[in-house]
N, C-alpha and C. Protein backbone atom coordinates (compact mmCIF):
# COMPACT_ATOMS: atom_id res chain seq x y z
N UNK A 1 40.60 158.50 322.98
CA UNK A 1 40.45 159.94 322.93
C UNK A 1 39.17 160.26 322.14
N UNK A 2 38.48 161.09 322.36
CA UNK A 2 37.00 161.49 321.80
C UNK A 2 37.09 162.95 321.21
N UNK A 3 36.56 163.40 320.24
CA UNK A 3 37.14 164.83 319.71
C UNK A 3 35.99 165.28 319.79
N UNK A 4 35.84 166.67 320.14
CA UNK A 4 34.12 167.33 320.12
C UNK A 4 34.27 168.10 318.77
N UNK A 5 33.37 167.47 317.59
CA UNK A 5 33.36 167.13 316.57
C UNK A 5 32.24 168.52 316.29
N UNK A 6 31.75 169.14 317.05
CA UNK A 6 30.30 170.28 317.22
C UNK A 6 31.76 172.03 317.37
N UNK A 7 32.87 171.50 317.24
CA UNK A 7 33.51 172.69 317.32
C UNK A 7 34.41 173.13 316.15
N UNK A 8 34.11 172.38 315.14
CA UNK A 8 33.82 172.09 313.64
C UNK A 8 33.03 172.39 312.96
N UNK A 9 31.62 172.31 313.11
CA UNK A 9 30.44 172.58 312.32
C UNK A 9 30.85 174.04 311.65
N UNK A 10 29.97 173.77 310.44
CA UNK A 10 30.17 174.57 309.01
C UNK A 10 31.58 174.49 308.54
N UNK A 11 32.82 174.03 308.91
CA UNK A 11 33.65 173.69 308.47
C UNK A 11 33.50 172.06 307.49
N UNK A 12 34.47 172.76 306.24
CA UNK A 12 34.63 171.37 305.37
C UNK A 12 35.29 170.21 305.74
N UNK A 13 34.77 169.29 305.72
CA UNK A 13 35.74 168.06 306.27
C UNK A 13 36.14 167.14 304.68
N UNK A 14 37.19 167.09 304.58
CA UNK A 14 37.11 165.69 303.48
C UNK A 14 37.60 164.56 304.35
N UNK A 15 36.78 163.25 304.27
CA UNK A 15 36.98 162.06 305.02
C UNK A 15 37.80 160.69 304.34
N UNK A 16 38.57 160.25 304.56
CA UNK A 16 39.06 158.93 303.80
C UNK A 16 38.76 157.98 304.45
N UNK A 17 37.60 157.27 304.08
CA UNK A 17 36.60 156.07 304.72
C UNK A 17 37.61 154.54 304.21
N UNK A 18 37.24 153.74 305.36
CA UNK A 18 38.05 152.00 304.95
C UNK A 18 37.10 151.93 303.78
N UNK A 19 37.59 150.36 302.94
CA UNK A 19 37.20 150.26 301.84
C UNK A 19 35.35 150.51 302.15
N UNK A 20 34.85 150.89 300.84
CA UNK A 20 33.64 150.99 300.87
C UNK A 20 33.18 150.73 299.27
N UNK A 21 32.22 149.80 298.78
CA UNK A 21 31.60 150.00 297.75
C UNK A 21 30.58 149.72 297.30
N UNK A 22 30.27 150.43 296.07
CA UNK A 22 29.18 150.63 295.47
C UNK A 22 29.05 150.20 293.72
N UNK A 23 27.92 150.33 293.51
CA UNK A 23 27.73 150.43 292.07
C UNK A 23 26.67 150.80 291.00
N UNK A 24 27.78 150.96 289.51
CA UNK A 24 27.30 151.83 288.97
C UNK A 24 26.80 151.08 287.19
N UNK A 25 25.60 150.78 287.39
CA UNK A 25 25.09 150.85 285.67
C UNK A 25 25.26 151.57 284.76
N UNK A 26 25.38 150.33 283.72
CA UNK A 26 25.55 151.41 282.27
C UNK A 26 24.33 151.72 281.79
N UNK A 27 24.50 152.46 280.83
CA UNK A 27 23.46 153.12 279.78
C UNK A 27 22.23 152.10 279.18
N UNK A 28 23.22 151.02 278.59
CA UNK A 28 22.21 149.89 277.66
C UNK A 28 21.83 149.36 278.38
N UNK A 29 21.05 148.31 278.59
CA UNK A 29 20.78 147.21 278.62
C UNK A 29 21.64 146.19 279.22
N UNK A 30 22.51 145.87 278.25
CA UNK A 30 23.06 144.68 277.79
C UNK A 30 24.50 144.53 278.76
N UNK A 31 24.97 146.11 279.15
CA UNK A 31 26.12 146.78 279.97
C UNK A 31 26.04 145.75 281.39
N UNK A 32 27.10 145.50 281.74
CA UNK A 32 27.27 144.80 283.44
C UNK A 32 27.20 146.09 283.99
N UNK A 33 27.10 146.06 285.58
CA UNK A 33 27.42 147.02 286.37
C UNK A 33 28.70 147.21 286.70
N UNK A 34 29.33 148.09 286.93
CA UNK A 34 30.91 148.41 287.15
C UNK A 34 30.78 148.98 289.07
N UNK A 35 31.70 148.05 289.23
CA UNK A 35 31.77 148.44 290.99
C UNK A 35 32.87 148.98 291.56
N UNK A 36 33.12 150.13 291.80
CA UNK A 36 34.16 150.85 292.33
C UNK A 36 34.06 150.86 293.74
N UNK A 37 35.20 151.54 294.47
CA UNK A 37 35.63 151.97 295.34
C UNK A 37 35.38 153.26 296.02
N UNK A 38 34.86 153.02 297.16
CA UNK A 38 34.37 154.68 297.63
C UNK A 38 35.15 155.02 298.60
N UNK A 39 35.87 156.10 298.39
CA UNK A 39 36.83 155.99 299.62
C UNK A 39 37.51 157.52 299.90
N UNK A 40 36.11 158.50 299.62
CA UNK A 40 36.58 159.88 299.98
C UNK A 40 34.78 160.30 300.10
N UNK A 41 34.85 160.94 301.16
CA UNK A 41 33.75 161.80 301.23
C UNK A 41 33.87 163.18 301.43
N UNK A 42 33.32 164.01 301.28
CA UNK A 42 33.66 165.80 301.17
C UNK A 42 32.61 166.71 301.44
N UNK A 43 32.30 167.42 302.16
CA UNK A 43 31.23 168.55 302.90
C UNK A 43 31.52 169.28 303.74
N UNK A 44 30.44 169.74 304.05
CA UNK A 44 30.45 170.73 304.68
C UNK A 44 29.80 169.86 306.16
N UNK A 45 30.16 169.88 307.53
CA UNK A 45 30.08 169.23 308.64
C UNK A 45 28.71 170.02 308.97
N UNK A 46 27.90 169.34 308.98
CA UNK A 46 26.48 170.23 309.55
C UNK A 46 25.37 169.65 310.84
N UNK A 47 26.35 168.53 311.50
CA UNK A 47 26.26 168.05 312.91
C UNK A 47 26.48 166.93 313.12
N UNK A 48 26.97 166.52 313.93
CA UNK A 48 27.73 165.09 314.90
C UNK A 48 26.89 164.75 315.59
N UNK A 49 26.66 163.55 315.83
CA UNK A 49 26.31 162.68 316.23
C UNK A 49 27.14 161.68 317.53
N UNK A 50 26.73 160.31 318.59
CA UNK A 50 27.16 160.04 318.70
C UNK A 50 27.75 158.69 317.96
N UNK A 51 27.04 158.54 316.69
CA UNK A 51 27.51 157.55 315.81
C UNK A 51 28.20 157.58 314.42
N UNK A 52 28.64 159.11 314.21
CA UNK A 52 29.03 159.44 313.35
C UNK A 52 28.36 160.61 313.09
N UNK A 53 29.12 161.32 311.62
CA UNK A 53 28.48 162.62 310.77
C UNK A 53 27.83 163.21 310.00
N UNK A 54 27.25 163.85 310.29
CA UNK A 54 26.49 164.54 308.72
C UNK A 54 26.71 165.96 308.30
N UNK A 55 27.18 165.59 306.89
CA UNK A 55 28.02 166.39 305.93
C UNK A 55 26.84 166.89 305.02
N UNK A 56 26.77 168.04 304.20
CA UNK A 56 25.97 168.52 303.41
C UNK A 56 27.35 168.69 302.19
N UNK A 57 26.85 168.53 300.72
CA UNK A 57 27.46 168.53 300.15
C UNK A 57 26.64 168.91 298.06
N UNK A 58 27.09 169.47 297.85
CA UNK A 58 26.54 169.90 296.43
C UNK A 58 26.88 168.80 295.37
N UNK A 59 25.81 168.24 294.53
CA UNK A 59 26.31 167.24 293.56
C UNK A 59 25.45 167.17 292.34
N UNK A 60 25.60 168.06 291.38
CA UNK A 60 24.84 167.81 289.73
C UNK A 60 23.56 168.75 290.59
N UNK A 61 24.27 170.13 291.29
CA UNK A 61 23.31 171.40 291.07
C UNK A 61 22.34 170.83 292.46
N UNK A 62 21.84 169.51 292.99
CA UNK A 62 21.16 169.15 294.34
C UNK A 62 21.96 169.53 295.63
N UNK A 63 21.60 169.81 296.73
CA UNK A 63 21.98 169.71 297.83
C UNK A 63 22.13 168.27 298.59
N UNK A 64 22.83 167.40 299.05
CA UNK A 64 22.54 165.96 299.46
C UNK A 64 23.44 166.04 300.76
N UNK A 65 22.67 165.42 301.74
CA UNK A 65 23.25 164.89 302.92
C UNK A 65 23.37 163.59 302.93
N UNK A 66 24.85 163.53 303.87
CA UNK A 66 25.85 162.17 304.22
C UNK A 66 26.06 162.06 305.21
N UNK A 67 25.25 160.88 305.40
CA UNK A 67 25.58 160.38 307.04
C UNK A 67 27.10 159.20 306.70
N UNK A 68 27.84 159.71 307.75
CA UNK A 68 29.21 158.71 307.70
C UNK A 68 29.51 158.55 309.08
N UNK A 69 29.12 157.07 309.34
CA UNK A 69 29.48 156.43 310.60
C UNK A 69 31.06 156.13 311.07
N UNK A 70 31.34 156.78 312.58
CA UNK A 70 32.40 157.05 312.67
C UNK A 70 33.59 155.93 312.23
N UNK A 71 32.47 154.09 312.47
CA UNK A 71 33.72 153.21 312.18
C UNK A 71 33.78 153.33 310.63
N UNK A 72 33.15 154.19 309.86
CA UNK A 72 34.32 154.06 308.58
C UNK A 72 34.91 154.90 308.08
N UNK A 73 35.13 155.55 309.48
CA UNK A 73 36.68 156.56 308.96
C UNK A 73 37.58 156.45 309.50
N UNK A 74 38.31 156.23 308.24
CA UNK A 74 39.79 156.36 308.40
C UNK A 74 40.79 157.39 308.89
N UNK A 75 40.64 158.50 308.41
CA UNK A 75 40.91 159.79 308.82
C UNK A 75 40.34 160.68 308.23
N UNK A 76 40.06 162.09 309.02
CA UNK A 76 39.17 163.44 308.12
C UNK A 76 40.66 164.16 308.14
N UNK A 77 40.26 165.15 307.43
CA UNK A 77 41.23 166.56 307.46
C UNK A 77 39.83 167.49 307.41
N UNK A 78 39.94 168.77 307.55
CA UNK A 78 39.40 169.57 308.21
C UNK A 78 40.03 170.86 308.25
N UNK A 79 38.78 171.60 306.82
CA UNK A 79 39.53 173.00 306.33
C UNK A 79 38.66 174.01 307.11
């Protein structure tokens, strides 16, 4: 089944992506990096693709776009 994903736009999507991760440095020096789990994405849907989405989303006052390829979602909801 294929969803037309363009009858959505400007609607918020929050996404729960398969495991995904990243990581994050400390302050000092001397600090290891700490590697979490990414496994929610949240925006505003601002066009589809046929390989996935791009979400606009506000973070520390910037505007940033997210491309999220469809195989790593798990499921969206969609306010």
């Amino acid at each position: 089944m294929t969803l037309d994903w363009n009858q959505f736009l400007g609607q918020t999507l929050n996404i729960t992506m398969h495991e995904n991760y990243g990581v994050v440095y400390g302050s000092k020096k001397d600090e290891h990096p700490a590697f979490y789990e990414i496994v929610f994405k949240t925006g505003k849907l601002i066009a589809a693709f046929d390989d996935g989405l791009l979400l606009e989303a506000v973070r520390e006052g910037q505007v940033i776009k997210i491309f999220v390829p469809f195989t790593s979602i798990k499921c969206a909801e969609i306010f």
